[in-house]
C-alpha atoms as a PDB file:
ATOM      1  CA  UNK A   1       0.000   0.000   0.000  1.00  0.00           C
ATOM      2  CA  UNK A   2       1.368   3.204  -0.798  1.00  0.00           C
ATOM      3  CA  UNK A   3      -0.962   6.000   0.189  1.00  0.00           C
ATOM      4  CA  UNK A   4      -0.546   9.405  -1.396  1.00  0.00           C
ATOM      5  CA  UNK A   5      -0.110  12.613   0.388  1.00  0.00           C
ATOM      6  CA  UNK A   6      -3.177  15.312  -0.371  1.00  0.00           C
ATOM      7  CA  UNK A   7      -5.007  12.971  -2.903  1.00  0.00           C
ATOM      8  CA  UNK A   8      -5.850   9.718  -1.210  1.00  0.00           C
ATOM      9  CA  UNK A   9      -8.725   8.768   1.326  1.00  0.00           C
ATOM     10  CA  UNK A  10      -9.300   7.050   4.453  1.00  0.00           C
ATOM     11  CA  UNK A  11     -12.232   6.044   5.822  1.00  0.00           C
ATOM     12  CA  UNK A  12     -13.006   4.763   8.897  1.00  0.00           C
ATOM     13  CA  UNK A  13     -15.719   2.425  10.296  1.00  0.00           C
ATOM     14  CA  UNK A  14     -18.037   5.978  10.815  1.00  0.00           C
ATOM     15  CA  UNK A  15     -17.903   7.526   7.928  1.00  0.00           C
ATOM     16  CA  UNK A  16     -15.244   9.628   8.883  1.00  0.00           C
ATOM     17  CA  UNK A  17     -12.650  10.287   5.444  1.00  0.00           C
ATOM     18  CA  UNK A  18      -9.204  11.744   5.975  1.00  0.00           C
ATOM     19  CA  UNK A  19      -6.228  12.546   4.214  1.00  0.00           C
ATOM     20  CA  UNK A  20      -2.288  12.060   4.543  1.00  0.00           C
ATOM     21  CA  UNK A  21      -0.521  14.830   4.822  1.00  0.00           C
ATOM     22  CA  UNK A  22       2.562  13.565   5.960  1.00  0.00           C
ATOM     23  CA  UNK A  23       4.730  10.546   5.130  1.00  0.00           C
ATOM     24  CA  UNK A  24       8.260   9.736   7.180  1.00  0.00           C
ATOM     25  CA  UNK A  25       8.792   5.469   6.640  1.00  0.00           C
ATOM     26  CA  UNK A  26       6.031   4.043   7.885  1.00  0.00           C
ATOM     27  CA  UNK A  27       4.569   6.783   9.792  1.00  0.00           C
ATOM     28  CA  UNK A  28       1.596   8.709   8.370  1.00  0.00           C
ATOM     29  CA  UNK A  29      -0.085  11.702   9.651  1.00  0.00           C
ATOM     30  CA  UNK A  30      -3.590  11.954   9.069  1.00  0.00           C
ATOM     31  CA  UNK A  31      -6.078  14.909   9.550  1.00  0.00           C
ATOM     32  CA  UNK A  32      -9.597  15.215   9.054  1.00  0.00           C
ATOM     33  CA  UNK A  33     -10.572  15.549   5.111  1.00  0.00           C
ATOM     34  CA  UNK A  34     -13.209  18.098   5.158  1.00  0.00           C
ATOM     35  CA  UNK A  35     -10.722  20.354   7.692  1.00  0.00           C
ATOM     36  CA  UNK A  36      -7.774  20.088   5.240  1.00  0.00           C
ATOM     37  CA  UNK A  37     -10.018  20.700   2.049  1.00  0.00           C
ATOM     38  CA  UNK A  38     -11.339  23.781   3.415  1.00  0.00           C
ATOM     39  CA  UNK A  39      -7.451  25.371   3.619  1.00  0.00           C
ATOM     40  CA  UNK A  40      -7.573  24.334   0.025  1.00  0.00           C
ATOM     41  CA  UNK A  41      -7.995  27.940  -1.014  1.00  0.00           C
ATOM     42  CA  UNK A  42      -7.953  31.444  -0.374  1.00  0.00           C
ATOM     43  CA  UNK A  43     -10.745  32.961  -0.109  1.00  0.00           C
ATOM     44  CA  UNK A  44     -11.637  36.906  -1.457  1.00  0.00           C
ATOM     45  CA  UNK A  45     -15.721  38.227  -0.747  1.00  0.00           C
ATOM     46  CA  UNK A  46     -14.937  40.353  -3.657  1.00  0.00           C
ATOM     47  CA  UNK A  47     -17.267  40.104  -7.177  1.00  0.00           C
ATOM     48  CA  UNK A  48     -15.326  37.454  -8.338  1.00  0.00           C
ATOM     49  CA  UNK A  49     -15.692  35.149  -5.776  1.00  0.00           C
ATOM     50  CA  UNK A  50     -19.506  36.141  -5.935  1.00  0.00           C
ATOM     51  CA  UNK A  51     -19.591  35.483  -9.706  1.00  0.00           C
ATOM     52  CA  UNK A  52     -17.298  31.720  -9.147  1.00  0.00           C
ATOM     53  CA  UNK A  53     -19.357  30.782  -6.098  1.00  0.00           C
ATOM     54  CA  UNK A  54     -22.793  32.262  -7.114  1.00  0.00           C
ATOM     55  CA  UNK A  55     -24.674  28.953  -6.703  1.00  0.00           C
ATOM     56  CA  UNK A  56     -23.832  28.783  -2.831  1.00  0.00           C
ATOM     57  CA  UNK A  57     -25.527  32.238  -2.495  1.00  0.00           C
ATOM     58  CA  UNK A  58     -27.473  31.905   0.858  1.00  0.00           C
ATOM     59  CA  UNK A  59     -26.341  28.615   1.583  1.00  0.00           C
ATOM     60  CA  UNK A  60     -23.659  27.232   4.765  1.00  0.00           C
ATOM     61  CA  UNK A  61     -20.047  28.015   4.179  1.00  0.00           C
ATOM     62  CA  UNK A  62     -19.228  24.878   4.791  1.00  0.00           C
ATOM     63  CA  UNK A  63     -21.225  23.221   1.732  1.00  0.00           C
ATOM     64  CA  UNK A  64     -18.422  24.387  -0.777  1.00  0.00           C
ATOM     65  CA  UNK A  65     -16.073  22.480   1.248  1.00  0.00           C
ATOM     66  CA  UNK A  66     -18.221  19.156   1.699  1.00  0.00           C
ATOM     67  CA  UNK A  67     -19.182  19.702  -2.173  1.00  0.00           C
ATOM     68  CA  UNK A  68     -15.426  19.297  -2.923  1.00  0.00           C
ATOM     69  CA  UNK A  69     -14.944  16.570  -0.714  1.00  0.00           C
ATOM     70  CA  UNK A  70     -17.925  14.863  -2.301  1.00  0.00           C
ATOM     71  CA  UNK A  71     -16.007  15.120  -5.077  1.00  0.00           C
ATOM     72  CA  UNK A  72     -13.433  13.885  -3.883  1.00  0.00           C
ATOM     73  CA  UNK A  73     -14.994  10.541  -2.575  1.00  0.00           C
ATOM     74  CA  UNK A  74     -16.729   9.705  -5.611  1.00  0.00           C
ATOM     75  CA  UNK A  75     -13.266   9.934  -8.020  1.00  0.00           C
ATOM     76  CA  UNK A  76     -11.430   7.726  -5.239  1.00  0.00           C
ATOM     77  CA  UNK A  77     -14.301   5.153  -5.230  1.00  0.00           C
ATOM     78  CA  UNK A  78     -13.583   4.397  -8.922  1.00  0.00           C
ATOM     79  CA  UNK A  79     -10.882   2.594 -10.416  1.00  0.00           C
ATOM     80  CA  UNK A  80      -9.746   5.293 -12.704  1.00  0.00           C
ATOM     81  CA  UNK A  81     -10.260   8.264 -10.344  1.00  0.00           C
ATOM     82  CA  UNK A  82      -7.854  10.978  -9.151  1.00  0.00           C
ATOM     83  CA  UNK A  83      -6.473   8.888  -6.193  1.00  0.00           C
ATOM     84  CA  UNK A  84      -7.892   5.802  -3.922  1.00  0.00           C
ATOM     85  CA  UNK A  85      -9.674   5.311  -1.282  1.00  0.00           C
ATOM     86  CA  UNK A  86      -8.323   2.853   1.748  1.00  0.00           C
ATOM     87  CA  UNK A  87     -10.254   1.609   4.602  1.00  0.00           C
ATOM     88  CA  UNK A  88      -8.991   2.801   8.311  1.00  0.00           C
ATOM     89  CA  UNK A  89      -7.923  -0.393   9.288  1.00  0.00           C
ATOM     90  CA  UNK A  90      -6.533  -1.981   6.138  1.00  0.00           C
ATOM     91  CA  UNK A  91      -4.123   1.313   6.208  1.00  0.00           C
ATOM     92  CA  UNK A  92      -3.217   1.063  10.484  1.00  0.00           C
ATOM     93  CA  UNK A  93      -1.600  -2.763   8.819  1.00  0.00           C
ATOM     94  CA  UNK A  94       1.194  -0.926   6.702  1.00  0.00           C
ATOM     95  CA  UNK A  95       1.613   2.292   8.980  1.00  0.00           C
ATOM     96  CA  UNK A  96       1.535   3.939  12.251  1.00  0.00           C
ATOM     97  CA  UNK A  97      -0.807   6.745  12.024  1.00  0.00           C
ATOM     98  CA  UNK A  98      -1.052   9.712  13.857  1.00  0.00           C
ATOM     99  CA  UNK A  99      -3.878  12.224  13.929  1.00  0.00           C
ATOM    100  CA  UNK A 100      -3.727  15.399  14.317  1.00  0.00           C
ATOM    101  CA  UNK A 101      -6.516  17.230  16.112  1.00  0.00           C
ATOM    102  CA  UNK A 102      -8.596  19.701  14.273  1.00  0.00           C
ATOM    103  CA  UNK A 103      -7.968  22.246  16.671  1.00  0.00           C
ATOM    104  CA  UNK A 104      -3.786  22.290  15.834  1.00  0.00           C
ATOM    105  CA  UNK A 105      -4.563  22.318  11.991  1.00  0.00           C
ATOM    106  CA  UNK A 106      -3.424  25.823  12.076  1.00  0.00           C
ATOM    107  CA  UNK A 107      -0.232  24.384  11.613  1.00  0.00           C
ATOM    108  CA  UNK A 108      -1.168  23.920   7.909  1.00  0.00           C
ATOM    109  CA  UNK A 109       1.088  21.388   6.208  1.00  0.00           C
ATOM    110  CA  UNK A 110       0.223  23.029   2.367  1.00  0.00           C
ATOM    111  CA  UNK A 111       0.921  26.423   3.361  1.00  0.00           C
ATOM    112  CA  UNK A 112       3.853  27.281   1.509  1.00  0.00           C
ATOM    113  CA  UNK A 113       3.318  24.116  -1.298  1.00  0.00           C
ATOM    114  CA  UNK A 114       2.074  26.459  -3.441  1.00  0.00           C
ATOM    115  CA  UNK A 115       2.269  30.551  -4.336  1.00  0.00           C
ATOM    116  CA  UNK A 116      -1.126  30.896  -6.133  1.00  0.00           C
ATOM    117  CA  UNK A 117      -3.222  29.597  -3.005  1.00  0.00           C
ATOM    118  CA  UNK A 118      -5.216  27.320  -5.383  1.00  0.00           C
ATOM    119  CA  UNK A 119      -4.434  23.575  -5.267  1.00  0.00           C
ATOM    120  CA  UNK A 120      -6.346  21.288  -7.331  1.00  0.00           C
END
């Protein structure tokens, strides 16, 4: 198994998906999918962003981010998607994990990956 920073999935027995963001060996650092999505982007209220994101007019901030990982979930289900999808357990058999806790995700691992702010 060779999981893939940023692009693969891990789901666990709740229906909880996260993503690597870290590899050292056999160690892999995990964090919550829908948390590291959301730092994904940078994020102007100006008319563009209006104009790009008019469809979520009036809706929950956070339904842009589950819409992308949505997305996400359903290319990793199939065979010839952008990345895989592993199951929890299947992945603690080839690595230690450690997760870290929403609340420290301010430590962003991407910031600095990229100089647009866009990663896709």
């Amino acid at each position: 198994m060779n999981v893939e920073l940023y692009k693969d999935l891990i789901k666990d027995e709740r229906g909880n998906y996260y993503v690597a963001v870290q590899k050292e060996g056999n160690e892999l650092t995990l964090v919550n999918a829908m948390l590291e999505r959301s730092y994904q982007e940078l994020w102007e209220f100006n008319e563009a962003f209006k104009k790009k994101y008019a469809e979520y007019e009036h809706q929950f901030i956070g339904k842009m981010i589950m819409d992308k990982l949505r997305h996400d979930v359903v290319f990793a289900s199939k065979e010839d998607g952008h990345g895989r999808m592993y199951d929890l357990a299947a992945v603690t058999v080839d690595y230690k994990l450690i997760f870290i806790d929403m609340i420290e995700f301010y430590r962003n691992p991407r910031v600095g990956l990229n100089h647009d702010n866009n990663i896709h």
